[in-house]
C-alpha atoms as a PDB file:
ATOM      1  CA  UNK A   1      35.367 144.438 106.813  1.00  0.00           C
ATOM      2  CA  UNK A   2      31.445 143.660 107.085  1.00  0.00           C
ATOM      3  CA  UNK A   3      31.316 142.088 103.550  1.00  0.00           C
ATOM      4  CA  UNK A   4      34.755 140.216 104.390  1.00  0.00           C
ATOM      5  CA  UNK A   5      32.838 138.953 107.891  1.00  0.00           C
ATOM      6  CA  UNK A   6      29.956 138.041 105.806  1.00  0.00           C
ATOM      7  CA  UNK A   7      31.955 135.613 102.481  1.00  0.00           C
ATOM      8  CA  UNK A   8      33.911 134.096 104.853  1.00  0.00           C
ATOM      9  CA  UNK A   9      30.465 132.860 106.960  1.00  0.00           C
ATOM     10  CA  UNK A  10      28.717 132.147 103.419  1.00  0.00           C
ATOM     11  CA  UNK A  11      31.958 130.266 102.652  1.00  0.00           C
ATOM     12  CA  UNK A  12      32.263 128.342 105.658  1.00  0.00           C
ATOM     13  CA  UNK A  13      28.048 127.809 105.396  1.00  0.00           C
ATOM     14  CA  UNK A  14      28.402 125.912 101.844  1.00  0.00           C
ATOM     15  CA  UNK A  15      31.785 124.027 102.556  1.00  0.00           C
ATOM     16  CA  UNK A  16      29.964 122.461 105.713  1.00  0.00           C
ATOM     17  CA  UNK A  17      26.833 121.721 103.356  1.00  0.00           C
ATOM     18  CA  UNK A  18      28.816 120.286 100.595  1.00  0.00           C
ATOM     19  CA  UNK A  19      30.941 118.206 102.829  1.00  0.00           C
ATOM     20  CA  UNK A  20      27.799 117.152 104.573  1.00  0.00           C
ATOM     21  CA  UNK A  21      25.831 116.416 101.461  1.00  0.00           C
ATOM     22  CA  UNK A  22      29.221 114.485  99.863  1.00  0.00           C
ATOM     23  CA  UNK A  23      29.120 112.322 103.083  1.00  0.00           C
ATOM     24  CA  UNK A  24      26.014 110.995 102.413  1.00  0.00           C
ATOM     25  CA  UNK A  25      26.322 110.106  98.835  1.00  0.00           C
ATOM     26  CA  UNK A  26      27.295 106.437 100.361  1.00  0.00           C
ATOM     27  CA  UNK A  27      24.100 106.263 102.403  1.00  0.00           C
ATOM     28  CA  UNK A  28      22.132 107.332  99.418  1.00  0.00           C
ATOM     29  CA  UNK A  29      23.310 104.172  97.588  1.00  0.00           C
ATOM     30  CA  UNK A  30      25.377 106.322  94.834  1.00  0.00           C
ATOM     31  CA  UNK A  31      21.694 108.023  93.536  1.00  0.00           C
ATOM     32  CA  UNK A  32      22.619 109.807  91.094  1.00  0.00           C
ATOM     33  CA  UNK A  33      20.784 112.883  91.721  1.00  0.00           C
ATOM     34  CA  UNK A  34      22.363 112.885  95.217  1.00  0.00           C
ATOM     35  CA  UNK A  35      25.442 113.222  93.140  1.00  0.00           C
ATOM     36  CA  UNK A  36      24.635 115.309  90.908  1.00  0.00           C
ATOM     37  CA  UNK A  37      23.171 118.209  93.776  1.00  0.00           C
ATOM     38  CA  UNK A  38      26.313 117.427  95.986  1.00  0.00           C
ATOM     39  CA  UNK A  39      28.506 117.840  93.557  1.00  0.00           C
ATOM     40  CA  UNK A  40      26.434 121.346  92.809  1.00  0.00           C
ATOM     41  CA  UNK A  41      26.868 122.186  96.453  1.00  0.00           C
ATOM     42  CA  UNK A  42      30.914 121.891  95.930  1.00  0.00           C
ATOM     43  CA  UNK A  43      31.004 124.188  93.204  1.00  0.00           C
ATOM     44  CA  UNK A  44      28.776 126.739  95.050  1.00  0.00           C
ATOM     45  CA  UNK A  45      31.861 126.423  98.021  1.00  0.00           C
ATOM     46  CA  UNK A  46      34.036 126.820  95.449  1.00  0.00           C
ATOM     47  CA  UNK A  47      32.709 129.941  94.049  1.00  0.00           C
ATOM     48  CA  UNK A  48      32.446 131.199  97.023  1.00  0.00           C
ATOM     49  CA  UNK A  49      35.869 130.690  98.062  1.00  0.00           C
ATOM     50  CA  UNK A  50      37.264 132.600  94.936  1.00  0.00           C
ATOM     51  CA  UNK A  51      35.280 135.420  95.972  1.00  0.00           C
ATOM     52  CA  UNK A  52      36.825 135.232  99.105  1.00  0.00           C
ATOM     53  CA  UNK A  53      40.479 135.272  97.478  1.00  0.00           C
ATOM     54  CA  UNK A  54      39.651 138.292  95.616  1.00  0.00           C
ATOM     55  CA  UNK A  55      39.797 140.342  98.296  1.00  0.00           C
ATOM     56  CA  UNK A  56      42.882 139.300  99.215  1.00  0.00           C
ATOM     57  CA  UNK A  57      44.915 138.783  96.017  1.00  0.00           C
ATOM     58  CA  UNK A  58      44.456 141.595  93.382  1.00  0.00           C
ATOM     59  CA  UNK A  59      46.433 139.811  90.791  1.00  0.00           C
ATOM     60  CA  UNK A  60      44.269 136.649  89.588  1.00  0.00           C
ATOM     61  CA  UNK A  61      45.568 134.142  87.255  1.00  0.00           C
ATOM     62  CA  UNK A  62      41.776 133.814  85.969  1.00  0.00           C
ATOM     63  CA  UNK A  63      39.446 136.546  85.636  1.00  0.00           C
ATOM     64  CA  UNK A  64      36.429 136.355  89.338  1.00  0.00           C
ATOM     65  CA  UNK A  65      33.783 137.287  86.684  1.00  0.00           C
ATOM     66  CA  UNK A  66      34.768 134.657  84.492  1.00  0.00           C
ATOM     67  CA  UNK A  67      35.072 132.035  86.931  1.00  0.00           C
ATOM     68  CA  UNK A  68      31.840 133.057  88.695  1.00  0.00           C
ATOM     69  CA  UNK A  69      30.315 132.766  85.612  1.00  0.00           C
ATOM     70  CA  UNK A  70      31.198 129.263  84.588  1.00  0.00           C
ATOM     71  CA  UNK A  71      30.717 127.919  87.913  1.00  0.00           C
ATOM     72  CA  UNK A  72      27.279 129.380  88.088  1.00  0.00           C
ATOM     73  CA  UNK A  73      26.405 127.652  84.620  1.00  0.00           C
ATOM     74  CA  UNK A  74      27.550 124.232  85.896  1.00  0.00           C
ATOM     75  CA  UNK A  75      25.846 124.598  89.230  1.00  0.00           C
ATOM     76  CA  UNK A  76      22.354 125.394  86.999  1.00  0.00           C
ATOM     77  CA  UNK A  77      23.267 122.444  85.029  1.00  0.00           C
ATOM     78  CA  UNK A  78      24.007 120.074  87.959  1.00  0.00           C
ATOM     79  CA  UNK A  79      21.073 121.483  89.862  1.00  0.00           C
ATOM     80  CA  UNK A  80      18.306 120.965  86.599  1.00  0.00           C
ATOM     81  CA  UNK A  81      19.451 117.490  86.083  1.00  0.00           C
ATOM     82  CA  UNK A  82      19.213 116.506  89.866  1.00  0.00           C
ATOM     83  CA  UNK A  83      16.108 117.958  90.347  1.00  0.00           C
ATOM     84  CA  UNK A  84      14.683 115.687  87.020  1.00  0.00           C
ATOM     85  CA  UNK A  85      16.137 113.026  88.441  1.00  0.00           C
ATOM     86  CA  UNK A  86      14.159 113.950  91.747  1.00  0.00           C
ATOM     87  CA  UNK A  87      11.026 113.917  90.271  1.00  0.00           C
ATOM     88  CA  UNK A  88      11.193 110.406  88.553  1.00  0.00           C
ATOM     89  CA  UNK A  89      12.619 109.455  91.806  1.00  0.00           C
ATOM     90  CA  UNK A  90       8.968 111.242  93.294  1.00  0.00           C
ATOM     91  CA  UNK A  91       6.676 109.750  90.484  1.00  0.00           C
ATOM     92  CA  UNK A  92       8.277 106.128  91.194  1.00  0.00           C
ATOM     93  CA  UNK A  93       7.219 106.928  94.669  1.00  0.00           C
ATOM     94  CA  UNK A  94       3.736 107.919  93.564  1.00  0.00           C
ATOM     95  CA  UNK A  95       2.996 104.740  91.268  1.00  0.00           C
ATOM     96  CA  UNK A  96       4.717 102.312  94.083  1.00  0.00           C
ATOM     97  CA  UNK A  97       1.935 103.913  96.502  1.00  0.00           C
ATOM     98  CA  UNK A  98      -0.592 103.733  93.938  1.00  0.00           C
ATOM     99  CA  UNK A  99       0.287 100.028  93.826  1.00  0.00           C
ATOM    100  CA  UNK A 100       0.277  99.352  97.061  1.00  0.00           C
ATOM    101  CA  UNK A 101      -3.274 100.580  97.204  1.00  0.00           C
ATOM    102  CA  UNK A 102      -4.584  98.572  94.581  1.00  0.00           C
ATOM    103  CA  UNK A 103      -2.957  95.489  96.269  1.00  0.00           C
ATOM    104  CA  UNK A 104      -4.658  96.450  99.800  1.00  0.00           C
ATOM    105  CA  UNK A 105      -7.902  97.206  98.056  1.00  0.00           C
ATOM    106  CA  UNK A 106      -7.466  93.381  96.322  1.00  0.00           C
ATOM    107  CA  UNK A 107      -6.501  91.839  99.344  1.00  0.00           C
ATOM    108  CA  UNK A 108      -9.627  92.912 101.296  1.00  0.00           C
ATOM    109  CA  UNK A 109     -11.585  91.828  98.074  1.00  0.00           C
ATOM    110  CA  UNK A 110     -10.459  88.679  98.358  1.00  0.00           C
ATOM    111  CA  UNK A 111     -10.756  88.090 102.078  1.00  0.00           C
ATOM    112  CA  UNK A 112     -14.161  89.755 102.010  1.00  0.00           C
ATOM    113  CA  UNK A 113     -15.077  87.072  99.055  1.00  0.00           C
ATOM    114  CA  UNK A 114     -13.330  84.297 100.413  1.00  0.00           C
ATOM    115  CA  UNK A 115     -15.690  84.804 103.736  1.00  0.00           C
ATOM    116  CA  UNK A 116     -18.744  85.243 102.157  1.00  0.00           C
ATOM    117  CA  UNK A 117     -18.032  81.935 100.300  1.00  0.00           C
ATOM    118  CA  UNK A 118     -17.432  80.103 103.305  1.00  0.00           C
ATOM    119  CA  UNK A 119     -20.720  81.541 104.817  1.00  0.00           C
ATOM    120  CA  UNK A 120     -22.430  80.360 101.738  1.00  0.00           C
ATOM    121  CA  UNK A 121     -21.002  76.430 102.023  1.00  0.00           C
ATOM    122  CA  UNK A 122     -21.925  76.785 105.257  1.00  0.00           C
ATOM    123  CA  UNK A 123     -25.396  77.616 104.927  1.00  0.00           C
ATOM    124  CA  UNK A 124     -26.169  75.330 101.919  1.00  0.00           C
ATOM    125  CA  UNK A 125     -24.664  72.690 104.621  1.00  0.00           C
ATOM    126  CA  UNK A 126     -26.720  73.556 107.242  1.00  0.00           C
ATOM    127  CA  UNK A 127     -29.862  73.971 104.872  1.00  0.00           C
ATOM    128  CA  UNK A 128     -29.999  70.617 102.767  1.00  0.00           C
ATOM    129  CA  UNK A 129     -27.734  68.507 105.842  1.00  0.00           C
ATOM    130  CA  UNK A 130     -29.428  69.328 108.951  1.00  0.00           C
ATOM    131  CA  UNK A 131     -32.852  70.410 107.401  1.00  0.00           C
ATOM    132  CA  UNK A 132     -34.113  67.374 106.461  1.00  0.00           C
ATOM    133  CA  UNK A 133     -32.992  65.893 109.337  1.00  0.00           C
ATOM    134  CA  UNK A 134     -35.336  68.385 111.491  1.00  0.00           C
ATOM    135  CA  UNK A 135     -38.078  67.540 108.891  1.00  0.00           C
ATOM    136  CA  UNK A 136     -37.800  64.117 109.254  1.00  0.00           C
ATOM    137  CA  UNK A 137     -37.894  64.302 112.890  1.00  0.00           C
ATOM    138  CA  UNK A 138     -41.017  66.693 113.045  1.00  0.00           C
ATOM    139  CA  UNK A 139     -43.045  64.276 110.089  1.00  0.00           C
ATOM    140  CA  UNK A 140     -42.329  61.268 112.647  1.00  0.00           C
ATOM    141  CA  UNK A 141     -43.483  62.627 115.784  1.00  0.00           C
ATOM    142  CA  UNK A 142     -46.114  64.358 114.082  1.00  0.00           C
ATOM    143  CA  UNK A 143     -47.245  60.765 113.238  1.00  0.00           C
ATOM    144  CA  UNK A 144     -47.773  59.315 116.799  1.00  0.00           C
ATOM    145  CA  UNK A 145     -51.454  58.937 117.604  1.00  0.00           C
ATOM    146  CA  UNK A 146     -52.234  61.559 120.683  1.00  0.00           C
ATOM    147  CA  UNK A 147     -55.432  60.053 121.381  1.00  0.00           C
ATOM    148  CA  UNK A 148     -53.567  57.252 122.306  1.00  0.00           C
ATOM    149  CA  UNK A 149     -51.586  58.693 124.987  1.00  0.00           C
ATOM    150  CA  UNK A 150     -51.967  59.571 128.053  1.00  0.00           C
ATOM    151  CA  UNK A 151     -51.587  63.156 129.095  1.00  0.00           C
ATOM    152  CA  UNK A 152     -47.513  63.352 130.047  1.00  0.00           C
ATOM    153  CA  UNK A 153     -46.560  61.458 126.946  1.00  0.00           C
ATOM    154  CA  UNK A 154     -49.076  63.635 125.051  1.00  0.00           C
ATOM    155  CA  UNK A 155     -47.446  66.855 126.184  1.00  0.00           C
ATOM    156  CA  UNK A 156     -44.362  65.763 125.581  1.00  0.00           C
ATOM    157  CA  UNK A 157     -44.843  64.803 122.250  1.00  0.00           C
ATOM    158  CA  UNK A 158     -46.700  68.060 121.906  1.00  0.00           C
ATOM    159  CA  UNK A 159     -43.482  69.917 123.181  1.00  0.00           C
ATOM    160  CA  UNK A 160     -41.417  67.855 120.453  1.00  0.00           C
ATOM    161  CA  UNK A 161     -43.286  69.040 117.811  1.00  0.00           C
ATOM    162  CA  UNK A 162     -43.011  72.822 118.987  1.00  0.00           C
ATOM    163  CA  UNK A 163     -39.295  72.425 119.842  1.00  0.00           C
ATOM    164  CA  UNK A 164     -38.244  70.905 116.486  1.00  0.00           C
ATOM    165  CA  UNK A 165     -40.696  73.971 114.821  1.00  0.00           C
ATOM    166  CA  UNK A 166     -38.125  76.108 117.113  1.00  0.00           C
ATOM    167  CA  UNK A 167     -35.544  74.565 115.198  1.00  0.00           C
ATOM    168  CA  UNK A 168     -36.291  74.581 112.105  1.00  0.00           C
ATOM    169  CA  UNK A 169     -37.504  78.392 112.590  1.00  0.00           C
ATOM    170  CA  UNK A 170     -33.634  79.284 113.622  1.00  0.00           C
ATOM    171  CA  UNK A 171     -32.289  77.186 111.337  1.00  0.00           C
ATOM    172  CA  UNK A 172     -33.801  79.146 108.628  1.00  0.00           C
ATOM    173  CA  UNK A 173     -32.967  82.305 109.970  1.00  0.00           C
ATOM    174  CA  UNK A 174     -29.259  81.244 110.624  1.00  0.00           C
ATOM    175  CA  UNK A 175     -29.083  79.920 106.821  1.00  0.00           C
ATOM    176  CA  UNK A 176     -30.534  83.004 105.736  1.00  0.00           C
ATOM    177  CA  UNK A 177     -28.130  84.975 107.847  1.00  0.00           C
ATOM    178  CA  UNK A 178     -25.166  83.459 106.450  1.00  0.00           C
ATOM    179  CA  UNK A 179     -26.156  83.795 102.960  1.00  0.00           C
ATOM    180  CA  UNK A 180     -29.542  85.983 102.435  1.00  0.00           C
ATOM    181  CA  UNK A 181     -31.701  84.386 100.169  1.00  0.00           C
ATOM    182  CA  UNK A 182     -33.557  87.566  99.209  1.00  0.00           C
ATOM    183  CA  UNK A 183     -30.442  89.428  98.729  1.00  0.00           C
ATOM    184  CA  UNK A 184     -29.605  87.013  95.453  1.00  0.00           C
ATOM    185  CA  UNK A 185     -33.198  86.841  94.257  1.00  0.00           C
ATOM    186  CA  UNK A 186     -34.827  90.256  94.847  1.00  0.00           C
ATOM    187  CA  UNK A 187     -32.191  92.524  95.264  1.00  0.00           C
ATOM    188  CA  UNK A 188     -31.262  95.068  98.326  1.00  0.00           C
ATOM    189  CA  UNK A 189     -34.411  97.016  98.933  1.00  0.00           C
ATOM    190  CA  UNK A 190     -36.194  93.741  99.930  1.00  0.00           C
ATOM    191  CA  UNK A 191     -33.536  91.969 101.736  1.00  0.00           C
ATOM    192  CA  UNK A 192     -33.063  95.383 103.558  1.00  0.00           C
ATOM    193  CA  UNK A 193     -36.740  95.675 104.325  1.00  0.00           C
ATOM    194  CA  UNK A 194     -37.406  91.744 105.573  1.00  0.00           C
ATOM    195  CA  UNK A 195     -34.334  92.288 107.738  1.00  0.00           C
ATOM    196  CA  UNK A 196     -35.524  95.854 109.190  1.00  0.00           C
ATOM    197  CA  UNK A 197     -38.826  94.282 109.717  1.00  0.00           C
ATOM    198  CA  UNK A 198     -37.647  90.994 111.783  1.00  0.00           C
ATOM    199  CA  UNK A 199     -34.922  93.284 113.804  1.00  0.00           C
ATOM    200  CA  UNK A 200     -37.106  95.844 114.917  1.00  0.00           C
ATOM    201  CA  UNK A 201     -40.679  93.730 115.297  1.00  0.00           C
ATOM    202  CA  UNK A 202     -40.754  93.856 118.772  1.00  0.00           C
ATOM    203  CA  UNK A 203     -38.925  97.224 119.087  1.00  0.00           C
ATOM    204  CA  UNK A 204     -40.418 100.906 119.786  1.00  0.00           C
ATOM    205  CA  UNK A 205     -37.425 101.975 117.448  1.00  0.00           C
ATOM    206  CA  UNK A 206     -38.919 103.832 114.733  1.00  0.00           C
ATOM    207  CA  UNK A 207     -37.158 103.063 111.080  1.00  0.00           C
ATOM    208  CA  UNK A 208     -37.217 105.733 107.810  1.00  0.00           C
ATOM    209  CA  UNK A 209     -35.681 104.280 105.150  1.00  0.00           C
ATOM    210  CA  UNK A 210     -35.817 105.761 101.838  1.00  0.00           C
ATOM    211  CA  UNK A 211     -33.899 104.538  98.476  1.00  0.00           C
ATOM    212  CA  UNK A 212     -34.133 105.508  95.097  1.00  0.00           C
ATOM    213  CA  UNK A 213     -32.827 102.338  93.627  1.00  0.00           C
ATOM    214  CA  UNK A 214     -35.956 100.201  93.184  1.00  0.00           C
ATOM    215  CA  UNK A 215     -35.323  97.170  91.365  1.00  0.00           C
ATOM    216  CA  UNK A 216     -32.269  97.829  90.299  1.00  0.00           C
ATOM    217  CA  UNK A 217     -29.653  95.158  90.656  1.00  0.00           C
ATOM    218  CA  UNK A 218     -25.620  95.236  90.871  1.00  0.00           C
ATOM    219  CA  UNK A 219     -23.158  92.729  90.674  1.00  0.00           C
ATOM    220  CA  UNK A 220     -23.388  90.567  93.677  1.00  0.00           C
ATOM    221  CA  UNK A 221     -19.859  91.753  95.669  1.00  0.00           C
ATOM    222  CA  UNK A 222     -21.314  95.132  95.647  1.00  0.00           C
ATOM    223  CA  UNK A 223     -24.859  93.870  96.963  1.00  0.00           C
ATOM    224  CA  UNK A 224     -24.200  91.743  99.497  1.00  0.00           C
ATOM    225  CA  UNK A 225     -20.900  94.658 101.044  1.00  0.00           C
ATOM    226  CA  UNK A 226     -23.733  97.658 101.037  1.00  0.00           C
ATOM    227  CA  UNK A 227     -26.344  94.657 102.432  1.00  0.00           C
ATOM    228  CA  UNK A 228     -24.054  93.692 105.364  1.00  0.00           C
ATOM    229  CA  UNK A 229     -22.625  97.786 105.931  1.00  0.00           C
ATOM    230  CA  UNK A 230     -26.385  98.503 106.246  1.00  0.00           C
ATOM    231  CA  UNK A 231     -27.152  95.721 108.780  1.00  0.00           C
ATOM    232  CA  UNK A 232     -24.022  96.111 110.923  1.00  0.00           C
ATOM    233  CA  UNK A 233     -24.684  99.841 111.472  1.00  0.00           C
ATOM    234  CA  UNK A 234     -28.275  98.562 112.618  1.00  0.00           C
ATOM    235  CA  UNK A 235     -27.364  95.902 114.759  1.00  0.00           C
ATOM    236  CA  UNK A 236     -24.890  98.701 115.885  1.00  0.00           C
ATOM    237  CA  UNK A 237     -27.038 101.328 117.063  1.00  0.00           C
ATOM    238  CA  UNK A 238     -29.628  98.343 118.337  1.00  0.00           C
ATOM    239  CA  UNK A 239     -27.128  97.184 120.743  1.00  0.00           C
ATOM    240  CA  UNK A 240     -25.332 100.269 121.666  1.00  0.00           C
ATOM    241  CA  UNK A 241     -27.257 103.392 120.776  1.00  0.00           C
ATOM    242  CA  UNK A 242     -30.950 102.763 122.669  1.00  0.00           C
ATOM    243  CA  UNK A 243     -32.434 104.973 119.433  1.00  0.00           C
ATOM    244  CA  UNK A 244     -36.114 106.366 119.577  1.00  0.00           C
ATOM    245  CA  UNK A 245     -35.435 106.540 115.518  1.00  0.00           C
ATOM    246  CA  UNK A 246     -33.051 105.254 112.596  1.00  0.00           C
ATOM    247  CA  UNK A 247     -32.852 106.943 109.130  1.00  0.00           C
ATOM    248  CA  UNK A 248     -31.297 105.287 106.271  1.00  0.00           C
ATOM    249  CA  UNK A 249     -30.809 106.400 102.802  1.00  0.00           C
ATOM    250  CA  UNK A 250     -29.728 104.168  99.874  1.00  0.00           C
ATOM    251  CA  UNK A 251     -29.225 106.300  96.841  1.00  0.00           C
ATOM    252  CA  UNK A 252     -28.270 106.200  93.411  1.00  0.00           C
ATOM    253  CA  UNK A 253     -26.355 109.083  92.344  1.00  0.00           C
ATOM    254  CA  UNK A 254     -24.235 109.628  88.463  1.00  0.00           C
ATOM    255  CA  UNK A 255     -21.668 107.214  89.727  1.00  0.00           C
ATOM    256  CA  UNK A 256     -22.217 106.059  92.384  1.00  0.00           C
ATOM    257  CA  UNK A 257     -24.112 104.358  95.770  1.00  0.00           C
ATOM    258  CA  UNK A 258     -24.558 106.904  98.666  1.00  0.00           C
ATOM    259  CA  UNK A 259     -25.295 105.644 102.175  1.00  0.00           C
ATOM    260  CA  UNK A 260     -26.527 108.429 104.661  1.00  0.00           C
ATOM    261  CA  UNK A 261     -26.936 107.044 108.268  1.00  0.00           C
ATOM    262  CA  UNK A 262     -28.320 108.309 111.039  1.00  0.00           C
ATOM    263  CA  UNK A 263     -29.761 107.684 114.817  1.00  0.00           C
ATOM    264  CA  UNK A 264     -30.799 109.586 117.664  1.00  0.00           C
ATOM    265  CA  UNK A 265     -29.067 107.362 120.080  1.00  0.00           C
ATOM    266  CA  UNK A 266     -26.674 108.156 123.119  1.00  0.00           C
ATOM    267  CA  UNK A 267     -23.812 108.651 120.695  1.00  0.00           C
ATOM    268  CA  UNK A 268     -20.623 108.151 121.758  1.00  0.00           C
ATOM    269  CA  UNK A 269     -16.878 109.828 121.807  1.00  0.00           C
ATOM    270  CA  UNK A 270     -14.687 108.656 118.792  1.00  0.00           C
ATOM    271  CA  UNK A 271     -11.570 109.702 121.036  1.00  0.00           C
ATOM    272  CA  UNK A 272     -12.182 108.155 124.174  1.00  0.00           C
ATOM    273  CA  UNK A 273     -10.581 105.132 122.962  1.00  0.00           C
ATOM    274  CA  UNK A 274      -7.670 104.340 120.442  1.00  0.00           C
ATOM    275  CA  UNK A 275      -8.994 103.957 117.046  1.00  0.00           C
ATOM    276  CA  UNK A 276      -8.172 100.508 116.485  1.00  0.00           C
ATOM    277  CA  UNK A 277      -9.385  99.405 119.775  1.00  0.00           C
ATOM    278  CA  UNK A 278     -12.731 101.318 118.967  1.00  0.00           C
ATOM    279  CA  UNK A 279     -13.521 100.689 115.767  1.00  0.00           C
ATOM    280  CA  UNK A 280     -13.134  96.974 116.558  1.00  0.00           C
ATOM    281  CA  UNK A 281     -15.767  97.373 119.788  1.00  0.00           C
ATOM    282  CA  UNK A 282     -18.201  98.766 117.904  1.00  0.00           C
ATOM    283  CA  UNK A 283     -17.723  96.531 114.941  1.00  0.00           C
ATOM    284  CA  UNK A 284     -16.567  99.613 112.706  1.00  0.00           C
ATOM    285  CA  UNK A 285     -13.483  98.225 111.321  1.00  0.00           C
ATOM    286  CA  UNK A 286     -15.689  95.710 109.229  1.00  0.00           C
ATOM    287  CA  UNK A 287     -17.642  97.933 107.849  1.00  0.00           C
ATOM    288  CA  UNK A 288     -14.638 100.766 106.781  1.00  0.00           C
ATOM    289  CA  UNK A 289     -12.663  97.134 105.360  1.00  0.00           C
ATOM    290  CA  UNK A 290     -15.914  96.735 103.278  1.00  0.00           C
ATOM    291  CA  UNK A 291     -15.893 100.072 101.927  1.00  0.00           C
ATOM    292  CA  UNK A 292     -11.976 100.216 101.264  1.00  0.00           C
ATOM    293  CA  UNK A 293     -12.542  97.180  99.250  1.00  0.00           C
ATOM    294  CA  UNK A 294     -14.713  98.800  97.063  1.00  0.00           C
ATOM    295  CA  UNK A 295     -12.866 102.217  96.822  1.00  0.00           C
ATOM    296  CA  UNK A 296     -15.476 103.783  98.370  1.00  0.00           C
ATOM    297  CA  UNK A 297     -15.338 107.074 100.784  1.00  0.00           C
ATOM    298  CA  UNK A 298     -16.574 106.468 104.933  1.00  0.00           C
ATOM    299  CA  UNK A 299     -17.181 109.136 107.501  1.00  0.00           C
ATOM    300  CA  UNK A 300     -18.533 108.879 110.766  1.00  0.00           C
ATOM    301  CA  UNK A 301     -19.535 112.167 113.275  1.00  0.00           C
ATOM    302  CA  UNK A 302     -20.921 111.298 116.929  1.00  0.00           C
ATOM    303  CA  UNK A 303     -20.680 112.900 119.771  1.00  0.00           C
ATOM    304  CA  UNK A 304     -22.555 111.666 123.486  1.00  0.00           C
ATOM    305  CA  UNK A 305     -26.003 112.410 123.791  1.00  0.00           C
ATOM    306  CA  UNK A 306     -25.974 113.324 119.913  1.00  0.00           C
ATOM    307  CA  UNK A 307     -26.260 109.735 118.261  1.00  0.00           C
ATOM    308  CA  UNK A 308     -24.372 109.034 115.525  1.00  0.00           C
ATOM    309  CA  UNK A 309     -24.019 109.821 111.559  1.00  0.00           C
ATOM    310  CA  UNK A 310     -22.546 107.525 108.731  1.00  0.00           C
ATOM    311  CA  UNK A 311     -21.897 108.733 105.139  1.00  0.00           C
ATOM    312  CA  UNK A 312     -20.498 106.381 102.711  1.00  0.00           C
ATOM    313  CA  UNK A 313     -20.301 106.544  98.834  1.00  0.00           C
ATOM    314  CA  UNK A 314     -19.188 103.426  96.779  1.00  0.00           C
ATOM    315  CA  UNK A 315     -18.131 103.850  93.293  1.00  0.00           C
ATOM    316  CA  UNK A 316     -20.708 101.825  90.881  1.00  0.00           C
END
């Protein structure tokens, strides 16, 4: 009675799951191995339901063993070929993902280059358009006769001079922001260095950076990302952080650039905020859309009161 209890629930079990799965061949869009493993779930019902019969009719018209057996070789067929089908069905999967990487990766390339472009035309514009204009200005007030002036017009014309000096001081500095002159002709240890040294002048904020790299150069998409990753997580822990110290190091490994970061600052709490919201405060989300472009690997660990560490390898 027990094992009669038992192949009618089994029976009942697979009939539902075969209906079920033969129900949803439509949704499937006729996939084939959909087909093929529904159509191995109906023979499973149907095996089931001759063992069923067998306990109720003794004289069979085909022999159970028989039966069982053939159904169980075209369920293993049925059940093989869907689960090929399957994995093409998983490896299309895999290579549309893979693609859709590569095309994210490209995109931010191309963004990333299309703004660096646009800062350069815009500091070439600013350099040779409204440099000589500030020159100009200077070499004719610089002209004027001061002896023959009285005192007002003598300090203003003194003020002139230092104001347009002023000028042409940020100008510089803006240019060189945009598009950092040392970065194309000396390379990243010396553009790093001049801008530690200008940021931090005035600042009590000691600075340990270390590289291995030298004089080494790399093509210029890969110099100027690691040269503006390195001076947002400055400006970064500047702003935000209040550091006593910053250590940087820029190193050259078998294949590839290694970034370790680090500052004693306040620190902060990662969760506190959504990510996005976050990682666009702190000016984060520029410098992970750098290193996606370049297929490189970010991490950051902070907690408050424990400052903040960055690790970040780029493929070279």
């Amino acid at each position: 009675m027990l094992l009669q209890v038992a192949l009618l629930l089994s029976m009942l079990i697979q009939l539902g799951a075969a209906i079920i799965s033969v129900s949803l061949i439509r949704r499937t869009r006729f996939n084939v191995s959909w087909i093929l493993i529904s159509a191995g779930f109906v023979l499973m019902a149907l095996r089931r339901l001759f063992e069923f019969s067998a306990l109720f009719w003794e004289t069979q018209l085909i022999s159970k063993e028989e039966v069982n057996s053939w159904i169980g070789v075209f369920i293993s067929i049925l059940m093989l070929t869907g689960v090929i089908y399957i994995r093409q069905i998983f490896n299309l999967q895999d290579r549309i993902e893979e693609i859709r990487k590569e095309s994210e990766t490209r995109l931010l390339k191309a963004v990333i280059q299309t703004e660096e472009k646009a800062r350069q035309s815009f500091a070439r514009e600013l350099h040779d358009g409204l440099g000589p204009v500030l020159s100009s200005i200077k070499m004719t007030v610089s002209a004027i006769e001061l002896e023959t002036l009285d005192v007002p017009n003598k300090m203003i014309v003194e003020r002139t001079c230092k104001a347009t000096d002023e000028a042409i001081l940020a100008l510089k500095e803006i240019s060189n922001h945009l598009s950092p002159h040392l970065l194309q002709n000396y390379g990243l240890i010396k553009a790093l260095n001049t801008f530690a040294g200008r940021l931090l002048s005035n600042s009590t904020i000691q600075l340990e950076f270390t590289s291995n790299i030298k004089t080494e150069r790399y093509h210029y998409d890969l110099e100027i990302n690691v040269f503006r990753i390195i001076t947002e997580l400055v400006n970064n822990s500047v702003k935000h952080g209040g550091p006593e110290k910053i250590k940087i190091q820029l190193m050259k490994l078998k294949s590839d650039l290694r970034i370790d970061y680090q500052d004693n600052g306040v620190g902060f709490d990662p969760e506190g905020k959504p990510d996005g919201e976050f990682l666009r405060g702190m000016g984060l989300e520029n410098i992970r859309s750098r290193v996606k472009s370049l297929n490189g690997f970010f991490s950051i660990h902070s907690f408050p009161g424990e400052g903040v560490k960055v690790l970040i390898q780029i493929p070279v």
